[in-house]
Protein backbone atom coordinates (compact mmCIF):
# COMPACT_ATOMS: atom_id res chain seq x y z
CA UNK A 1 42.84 -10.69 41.77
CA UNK A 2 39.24 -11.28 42.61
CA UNK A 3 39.03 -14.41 39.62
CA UNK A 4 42.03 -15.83 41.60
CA UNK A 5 44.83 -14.92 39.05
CA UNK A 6 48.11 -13.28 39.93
CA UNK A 7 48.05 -10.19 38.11
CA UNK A 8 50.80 -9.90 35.35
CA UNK A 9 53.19 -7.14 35.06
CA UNK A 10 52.41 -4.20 32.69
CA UNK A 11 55.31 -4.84 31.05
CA UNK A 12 56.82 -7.78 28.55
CA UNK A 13 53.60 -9.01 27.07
CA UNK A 14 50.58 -7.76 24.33
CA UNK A 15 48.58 -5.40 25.86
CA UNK A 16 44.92 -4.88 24.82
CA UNK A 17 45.60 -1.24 23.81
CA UNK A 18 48.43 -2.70 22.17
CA UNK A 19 46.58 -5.69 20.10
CA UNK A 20 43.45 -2.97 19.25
CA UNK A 21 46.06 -0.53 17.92
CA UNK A 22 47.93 -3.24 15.81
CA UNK A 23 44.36 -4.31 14.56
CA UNK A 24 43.20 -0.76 14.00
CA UNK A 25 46.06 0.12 11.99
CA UNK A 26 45.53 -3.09 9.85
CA UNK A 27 42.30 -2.61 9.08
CA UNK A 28 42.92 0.81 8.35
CA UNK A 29 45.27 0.05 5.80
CA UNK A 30 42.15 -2.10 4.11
CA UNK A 31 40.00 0.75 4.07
CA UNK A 32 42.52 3.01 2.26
CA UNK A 33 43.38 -0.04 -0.14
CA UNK A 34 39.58 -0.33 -1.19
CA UNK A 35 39.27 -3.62 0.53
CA UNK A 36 37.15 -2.88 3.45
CA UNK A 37 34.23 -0.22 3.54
CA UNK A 38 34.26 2.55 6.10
CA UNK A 39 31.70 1.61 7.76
CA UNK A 40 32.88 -1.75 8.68
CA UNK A 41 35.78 0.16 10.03
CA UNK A 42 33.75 2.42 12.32
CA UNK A 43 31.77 -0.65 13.22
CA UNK A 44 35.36 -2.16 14.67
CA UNK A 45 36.53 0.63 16.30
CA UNK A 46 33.93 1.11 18.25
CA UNK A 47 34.13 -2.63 19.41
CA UNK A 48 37.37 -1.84 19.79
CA UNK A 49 36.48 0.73 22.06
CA UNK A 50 34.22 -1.25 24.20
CA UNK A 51 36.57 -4.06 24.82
CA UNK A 52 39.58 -1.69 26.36
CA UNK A 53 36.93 -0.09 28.69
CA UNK A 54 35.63 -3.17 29.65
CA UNK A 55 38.66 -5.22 30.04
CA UNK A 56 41.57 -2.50 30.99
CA UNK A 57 43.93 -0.82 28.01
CA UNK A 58 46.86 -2.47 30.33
CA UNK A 59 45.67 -5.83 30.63
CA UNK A 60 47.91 -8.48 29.31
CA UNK A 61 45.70 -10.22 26.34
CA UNK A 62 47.60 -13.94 27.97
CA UNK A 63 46.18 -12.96 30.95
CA UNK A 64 42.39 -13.02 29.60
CA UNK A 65 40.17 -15.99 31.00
CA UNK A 66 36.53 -17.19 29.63
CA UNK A 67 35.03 -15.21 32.98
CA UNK A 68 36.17 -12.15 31.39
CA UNK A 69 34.62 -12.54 28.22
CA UNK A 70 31.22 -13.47 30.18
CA UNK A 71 31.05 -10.39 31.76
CA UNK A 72 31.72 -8.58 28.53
CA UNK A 73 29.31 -10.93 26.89
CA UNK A 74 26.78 -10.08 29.79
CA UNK A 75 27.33 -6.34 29.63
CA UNK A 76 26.31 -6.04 26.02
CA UNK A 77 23.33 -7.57 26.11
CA UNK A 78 21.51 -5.33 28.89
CA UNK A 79 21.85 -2.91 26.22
CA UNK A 80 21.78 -4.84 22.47
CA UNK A 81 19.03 -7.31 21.34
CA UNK A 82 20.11 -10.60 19.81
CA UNK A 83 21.30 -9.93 16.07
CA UNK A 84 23.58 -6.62 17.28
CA UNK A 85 25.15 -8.90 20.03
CA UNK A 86 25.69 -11.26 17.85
CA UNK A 87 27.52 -9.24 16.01
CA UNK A 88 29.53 -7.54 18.33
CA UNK A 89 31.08 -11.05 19.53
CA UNK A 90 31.78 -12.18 16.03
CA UNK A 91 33.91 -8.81 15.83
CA UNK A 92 35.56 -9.28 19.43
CA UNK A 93 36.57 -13.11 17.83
CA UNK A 94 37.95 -11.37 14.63
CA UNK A 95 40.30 -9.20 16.58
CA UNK A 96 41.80 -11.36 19.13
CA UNK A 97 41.96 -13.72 16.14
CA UNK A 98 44.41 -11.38 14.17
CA UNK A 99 46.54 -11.21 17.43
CA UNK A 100 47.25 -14.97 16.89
CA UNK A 101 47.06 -14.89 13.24
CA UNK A 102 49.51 -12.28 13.11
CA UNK A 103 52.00 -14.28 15.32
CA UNK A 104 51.67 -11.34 18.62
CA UNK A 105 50.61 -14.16 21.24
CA UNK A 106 51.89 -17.72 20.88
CA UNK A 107 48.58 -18.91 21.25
CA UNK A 108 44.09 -18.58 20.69
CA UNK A 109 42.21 -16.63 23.56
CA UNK A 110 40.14 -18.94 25.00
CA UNK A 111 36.98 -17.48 25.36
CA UNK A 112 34.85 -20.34 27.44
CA UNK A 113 32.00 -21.99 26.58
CA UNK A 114 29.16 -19.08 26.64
CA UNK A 115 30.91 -16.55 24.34
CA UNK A 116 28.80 -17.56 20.77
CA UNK A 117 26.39 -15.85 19.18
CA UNK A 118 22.27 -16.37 20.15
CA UNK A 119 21.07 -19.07 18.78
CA UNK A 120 19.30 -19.61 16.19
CA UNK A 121 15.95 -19.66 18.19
CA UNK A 122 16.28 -16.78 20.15
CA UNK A 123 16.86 -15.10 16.62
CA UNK A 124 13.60 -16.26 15.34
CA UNK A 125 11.93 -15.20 18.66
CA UNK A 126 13.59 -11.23 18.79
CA UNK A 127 12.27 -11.48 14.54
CA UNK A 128 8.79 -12.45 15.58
CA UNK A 129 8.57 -10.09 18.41
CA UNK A 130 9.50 -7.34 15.93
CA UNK A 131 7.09 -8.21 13.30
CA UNK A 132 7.89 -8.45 9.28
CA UNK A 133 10.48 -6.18 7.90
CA UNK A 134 8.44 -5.21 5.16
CA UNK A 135 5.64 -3.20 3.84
CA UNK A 136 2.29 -2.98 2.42
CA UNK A 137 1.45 -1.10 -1.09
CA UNK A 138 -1.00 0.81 0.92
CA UNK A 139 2.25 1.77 3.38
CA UNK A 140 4.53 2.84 0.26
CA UNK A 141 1.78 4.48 -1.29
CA UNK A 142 1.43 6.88 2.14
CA UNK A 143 4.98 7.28 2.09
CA UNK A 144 5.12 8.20 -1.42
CA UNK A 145 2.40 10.84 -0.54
CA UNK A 146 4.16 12.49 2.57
CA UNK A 147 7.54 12.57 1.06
CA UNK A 148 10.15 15.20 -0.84
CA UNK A 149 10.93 14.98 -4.16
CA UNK A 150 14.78 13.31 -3.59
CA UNK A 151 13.29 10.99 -0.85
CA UNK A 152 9.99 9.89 -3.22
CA UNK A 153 12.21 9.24 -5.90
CA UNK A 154 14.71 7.33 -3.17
CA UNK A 155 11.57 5.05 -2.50
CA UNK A 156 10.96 4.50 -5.14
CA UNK A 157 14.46 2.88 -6.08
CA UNK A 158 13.94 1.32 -2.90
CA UNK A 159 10.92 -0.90 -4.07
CA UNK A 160 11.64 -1.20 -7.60
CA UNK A 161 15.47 -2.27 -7.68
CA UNK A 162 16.34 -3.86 -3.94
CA UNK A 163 18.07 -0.21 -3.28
CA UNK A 164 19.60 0.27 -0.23
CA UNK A 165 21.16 3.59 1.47
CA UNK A 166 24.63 2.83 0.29
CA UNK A 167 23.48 2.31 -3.31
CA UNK A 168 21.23 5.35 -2.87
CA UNK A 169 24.07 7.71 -1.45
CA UNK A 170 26.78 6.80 -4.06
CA UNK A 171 24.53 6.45 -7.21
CA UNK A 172 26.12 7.65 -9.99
CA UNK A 173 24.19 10.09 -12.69
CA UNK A 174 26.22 8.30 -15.48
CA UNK A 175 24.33 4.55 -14.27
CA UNK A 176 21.29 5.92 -15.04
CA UNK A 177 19.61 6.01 -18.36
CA UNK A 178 16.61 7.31 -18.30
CA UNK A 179 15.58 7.17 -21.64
CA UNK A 180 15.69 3.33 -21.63
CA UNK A 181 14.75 2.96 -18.26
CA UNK A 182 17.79 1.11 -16.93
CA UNK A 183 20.39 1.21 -14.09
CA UNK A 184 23.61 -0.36 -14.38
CA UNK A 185 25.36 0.13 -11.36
CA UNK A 186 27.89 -2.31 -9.41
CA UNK A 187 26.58 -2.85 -5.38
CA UNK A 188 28.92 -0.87 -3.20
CA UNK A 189 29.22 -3.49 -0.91
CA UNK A 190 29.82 -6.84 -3.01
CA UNK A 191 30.48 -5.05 -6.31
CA UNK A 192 28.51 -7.38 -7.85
CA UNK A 193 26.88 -5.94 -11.36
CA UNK A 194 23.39 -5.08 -11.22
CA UNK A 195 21.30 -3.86 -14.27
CA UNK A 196 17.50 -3.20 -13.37
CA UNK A 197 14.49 -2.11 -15.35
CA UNK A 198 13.11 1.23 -14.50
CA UNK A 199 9.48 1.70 -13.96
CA UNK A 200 7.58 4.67 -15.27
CA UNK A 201 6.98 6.30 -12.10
CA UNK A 202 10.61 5.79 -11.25
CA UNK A 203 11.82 7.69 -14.08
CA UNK A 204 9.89 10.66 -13.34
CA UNK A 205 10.40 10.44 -9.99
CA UNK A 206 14.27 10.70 -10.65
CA UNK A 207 13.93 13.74 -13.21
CA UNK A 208 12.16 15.60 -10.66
CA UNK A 209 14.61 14.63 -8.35
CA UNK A 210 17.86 15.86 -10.88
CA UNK A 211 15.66 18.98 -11.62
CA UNK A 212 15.47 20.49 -7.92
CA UNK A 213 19.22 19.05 -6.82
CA UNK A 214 20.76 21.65 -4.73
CA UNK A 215 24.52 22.66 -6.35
CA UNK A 216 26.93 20.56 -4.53
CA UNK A 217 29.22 21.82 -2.09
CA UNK A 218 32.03 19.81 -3.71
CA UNK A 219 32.20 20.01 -6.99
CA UNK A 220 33.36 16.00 -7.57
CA UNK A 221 29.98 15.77 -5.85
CA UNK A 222 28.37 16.27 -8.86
CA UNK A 223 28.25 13.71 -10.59
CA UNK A 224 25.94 12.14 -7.76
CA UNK A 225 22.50 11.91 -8.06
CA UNK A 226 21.38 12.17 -4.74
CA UNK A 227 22.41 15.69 -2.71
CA UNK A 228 20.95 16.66 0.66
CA UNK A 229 19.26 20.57 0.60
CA UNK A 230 22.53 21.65 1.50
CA UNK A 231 24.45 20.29 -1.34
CA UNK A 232 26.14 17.28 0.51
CA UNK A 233 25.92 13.24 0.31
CA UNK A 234 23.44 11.70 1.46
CA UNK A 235 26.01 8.70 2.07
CA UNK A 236 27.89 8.72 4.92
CA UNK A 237 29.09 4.75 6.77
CA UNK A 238 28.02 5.84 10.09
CA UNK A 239 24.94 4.56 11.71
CA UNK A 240 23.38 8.26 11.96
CA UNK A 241 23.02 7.44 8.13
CA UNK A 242 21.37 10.67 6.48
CA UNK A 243 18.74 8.83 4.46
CA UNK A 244 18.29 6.44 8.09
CA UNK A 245 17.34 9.51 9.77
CA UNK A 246 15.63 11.38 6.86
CA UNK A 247 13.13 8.26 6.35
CA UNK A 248 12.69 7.59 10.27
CA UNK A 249 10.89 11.28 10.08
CA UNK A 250 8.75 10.45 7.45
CA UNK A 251 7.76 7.13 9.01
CA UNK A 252 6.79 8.95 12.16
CA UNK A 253 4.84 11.47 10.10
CA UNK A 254 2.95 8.74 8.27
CA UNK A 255 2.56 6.72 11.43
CA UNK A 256 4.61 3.49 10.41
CA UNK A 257 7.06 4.23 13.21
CA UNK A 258 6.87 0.45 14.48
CA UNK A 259 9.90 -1.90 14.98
CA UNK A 260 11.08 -3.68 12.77
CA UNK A 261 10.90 -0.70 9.74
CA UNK A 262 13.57 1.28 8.45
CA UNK A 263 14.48 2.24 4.88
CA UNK A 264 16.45 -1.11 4.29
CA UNK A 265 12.69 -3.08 4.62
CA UNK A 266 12.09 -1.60 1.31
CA UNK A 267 14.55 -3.98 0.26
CA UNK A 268 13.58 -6.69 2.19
CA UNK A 269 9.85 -5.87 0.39
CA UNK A 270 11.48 -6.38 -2.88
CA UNK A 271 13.31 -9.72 -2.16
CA UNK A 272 9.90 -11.30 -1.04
CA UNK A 273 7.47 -9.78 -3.48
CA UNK A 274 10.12 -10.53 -6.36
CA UNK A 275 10.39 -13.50 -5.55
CA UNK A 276 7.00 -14.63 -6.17
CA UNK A 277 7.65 -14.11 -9.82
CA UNK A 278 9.12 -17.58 -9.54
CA UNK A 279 12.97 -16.37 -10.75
CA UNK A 280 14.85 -16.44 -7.90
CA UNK A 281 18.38 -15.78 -10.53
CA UNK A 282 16.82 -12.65 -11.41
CA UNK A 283 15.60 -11.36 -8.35
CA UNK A 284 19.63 -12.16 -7.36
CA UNK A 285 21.05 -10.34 -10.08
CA UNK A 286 18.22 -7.26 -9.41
CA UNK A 287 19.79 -7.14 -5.99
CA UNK A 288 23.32 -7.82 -5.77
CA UNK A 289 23.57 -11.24 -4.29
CA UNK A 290 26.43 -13.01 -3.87
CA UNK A 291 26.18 -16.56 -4.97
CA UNK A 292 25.62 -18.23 -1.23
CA UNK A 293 28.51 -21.09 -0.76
CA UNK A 294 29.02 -23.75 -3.47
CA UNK A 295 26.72 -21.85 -6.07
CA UNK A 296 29.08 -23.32 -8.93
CA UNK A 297 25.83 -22.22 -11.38
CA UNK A 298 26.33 -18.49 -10.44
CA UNK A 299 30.08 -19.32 -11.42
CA UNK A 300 29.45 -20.51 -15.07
CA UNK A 301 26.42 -18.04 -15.41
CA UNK A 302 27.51 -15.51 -18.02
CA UNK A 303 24.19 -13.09 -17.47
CA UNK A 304 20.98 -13.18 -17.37
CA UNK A 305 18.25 -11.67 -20.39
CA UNK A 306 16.86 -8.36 -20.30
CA UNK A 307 13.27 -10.16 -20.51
CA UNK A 308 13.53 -12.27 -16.98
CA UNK A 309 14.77 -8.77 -14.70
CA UNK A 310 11.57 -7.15 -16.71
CA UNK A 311 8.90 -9.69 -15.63
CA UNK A 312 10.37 -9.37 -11.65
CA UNK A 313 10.13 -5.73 -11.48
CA UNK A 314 6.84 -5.49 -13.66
CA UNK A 315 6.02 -8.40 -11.03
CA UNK A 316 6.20 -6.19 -8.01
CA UNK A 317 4.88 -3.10 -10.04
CA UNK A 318 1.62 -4.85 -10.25
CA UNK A 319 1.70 -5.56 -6.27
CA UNK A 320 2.55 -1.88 -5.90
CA UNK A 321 -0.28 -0.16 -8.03
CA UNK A 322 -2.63 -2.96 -7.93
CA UNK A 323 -6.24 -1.58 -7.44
CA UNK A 324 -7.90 -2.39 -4.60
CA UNK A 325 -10.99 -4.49 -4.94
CA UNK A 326 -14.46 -2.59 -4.15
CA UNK A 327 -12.85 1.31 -4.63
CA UNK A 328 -12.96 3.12 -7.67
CA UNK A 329 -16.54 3.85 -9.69
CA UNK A 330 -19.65 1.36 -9.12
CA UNK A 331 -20.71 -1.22 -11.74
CA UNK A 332 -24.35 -0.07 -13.06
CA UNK A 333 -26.94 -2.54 -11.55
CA UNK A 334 -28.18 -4.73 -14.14
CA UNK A 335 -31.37 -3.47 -15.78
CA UNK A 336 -34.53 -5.47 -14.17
CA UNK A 337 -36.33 -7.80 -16.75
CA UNK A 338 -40.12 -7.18 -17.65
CA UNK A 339 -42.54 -9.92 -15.95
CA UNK A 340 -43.32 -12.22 -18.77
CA UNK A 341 -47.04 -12.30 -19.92
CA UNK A 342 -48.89 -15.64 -19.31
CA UNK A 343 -50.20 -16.52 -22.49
CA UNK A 344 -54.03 -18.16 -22.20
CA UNK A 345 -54.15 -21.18 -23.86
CA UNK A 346 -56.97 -21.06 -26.31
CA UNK A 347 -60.54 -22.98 -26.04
C-alpha cells in the first residue's frame, strides 16, 4: 500500500512461503541424490529464510516490484561486506529463477536495476582493506609450534597439498599412503582427482596424528583420519565449521588473528607460492581445479607425471623451511695476513 500497489489477495497466486518450500524441497532432493553438498543447502535455506522475513511468507511472488528487492538489497548490506552480499543476491536470483523455470509464475521477477552483485571495484577495495589471504613461513612455522598433534598435521596438509576443511574432515585413511608419500583423494566439492606428493614432515605429522586418534563414536567413522578429542568429524557443512573454529583459537593464541586469515588462506598460500614453480597444470591438478570455461586442453589431458606435482610441492617446501639469512652459527672471520717484509735493495 505505501509503494502505491493494490494489495493482492492471499489467495489464487504463488506465495513466497509457497515458492521457498517448492525450492527447498527441490534442492533437497539434490542433496539426498549426491548432487548438491549440504552445505550449499544450509547456505539456501537460510536465504530462504531471510527473504520470507523480509518480504512477508503471504506475499504474492507477482506482486514483487524492484523497490522491494532494494530494500532487501539495502538490508543485507548494513550487516554483510561485499563478497557475502554478493552472494546472497546471486542465491535470491537462483530461487525466484526456479519459480519461472519450473513453470509456477508465467513470468521473470523483475528485480530493477540495483539488484547485482558489487562490482568488481568495490571487490578489489573490501580485498585490499583486508590485506593478503595468505601467510608467511615464519607465520606457519608459529602455528606449527602452538598447535595439537591432529591440527599440526591438518596444517600441514594445508600448505603442502591446497587442503581445505572439507578435504580435511572427510579424508579417507585408505587415500593415504604413507610409505610412498602420496594422497590420492577426489576433492569433495568438484570431485576432481587429486594425487599429491607428501613431504617428510607431513608424513610424520600424520602418524602422530593416527597414533593419538580418539576411538570414534561411530564406528563407520573410522575409517577417517581426522577425529575431534571426542571421537567425532571434524567435518560438518555449517559455517561453525569445527576445524574454522579450532584454527581461529590457535590464530588468536599465536597472534595472527587479523582479517583476512582463516584456515582456507593456507590454501590460498599454496596456489601463489606453487605457482611460482612456473606449472600452473600441476599446481591445478595439486588442488582440484576445475578447468575454467573453454579449457579444451584440460579436456584432452589424460594426467599429468609424478615428476611435475614433485617439483611444485618440493617448490613450496623450500619457501616453507628455507633458512633465514643472518641466523644460524657465524662464519669464522678470515684469518688476518702477516705485513709483508720490505726487502732492501742491495748496494
Amino acid at each position: 500500500m505505501y509503494a502505491g500497489r493494490t494489495p493482492r489477495p492471499t489467495t489464487g497466486g504463488l506465495t513466497v512461503r509457497g515458492l521457498v518450500n517448492r525450492f527447498l524441497t527441490a534442492k533437497q532432493q539434490l542433496v539426498e541424490s549426491g548432487e548438491l553438498a549440504p552445505r550449499s543447502f544450509a547456505d539456501y535455506h537460510a536465504t530462504c529464510a531471510r527473504v520470507v522475513a523480509a518480504l512477508g511468507r503471504d506475499r504474492l511472488v507477482i506482486d514483487l516490484a524492484p523497490d522491494d528487492f532494494e530494500a532487501l538489497r539495502s538490508t543485507v548490506a548494513k550487516t554483510w561486506g561485499p563478497v557475502a552480499l554478493g552472494n546472497e543476491i546471486t542465491r535470491v536470483r537462483v530461487l525466484f529463477k526456479y519459480g519461472y523455470d519450473a513453470g509456477l509464475i508465467d513470468r521473470p521477477v523483475r528485480y530493477g536495476p540495483h539488484f547485482k552483485r558489487p562490482s568488481k571495484k568495490v571487490l578489489r577495495k573490501a580485498r585490499h582493506e583486508k590485506g593478503p589471504r595468505m601467510f608467511s613461513a615464519a607465520d606457519i612455522k608459529a602455528l606449527l609450534g602452538s598447535a595439537t598433534k591432529p591440527m599440526k598435521a591438518m596444517i600441514l596438509l594445508g600448505v603442502n597439498a591446497g587442503f581445505g576443511n572439507s578435504d580435511l574432515g572427510t579424508l579417507p585413511v585408505s587415500a593415504v599412503d604413507l610409505k610412498g608419500r602420496w594422497i590420492n583423494y577426489p576433492r569433495p566439492k568438484t570431485e576432481i582427482p587429486r594425487r599429491v606428493p607428501l613431504w617428510a614432515e607431513t608424513v610424520t605429522a600424520l602418524k602422530e596424528a593416527l597414533a593419538s586418534r580418539p576411538m570414534p563414536k561411530d564406528p563407520d567413522d573410522d575409517r577417517l583420519v581426522f577425529l575431534t578429542k571426542y571421537g567425532l568429524r571434524w567435518a560438518k557443512e555449517t559455517r561453525d565449521n569445527p576445524i574454522s573454529k579450532e584454527f581461529a583459537k590457535l590464530l588468536q593464541e599465536v597472534g595472527l588473528n587479523r582479517p583476512g586469515l582463516s584456515f582456507y588462506a593456507l590454501r590460498h598460500t599454496f596456489e601463489t607460492i606453487g605457482g611460482e614453480a612456473r606449472d600452473q597444470v600441476a599446481v591445478d591438478a595439486i588442488m582440484g581445479h576445475a578447468p575454467h570455461g573453454n579449457d579444451m586442453s584440460a579436456v584432452y589431458r589424460e594426467g599429468i607425471s609424478d615428476e611435475r606435482l614433485k617439483r611444485v610441492t618440493a617448490h613450496v617446501r623450500k619457501w616453507m623451511f628455507a633458512k633465514v639469512k643472518g641466523r644460524g652459527k657465524k662464519k669464522p672471520a678470515p684469518a688476518k695476513r702477516a705485513p709483508r717484509r720490505l726487502r732492501l735493495a742491495a748496494g
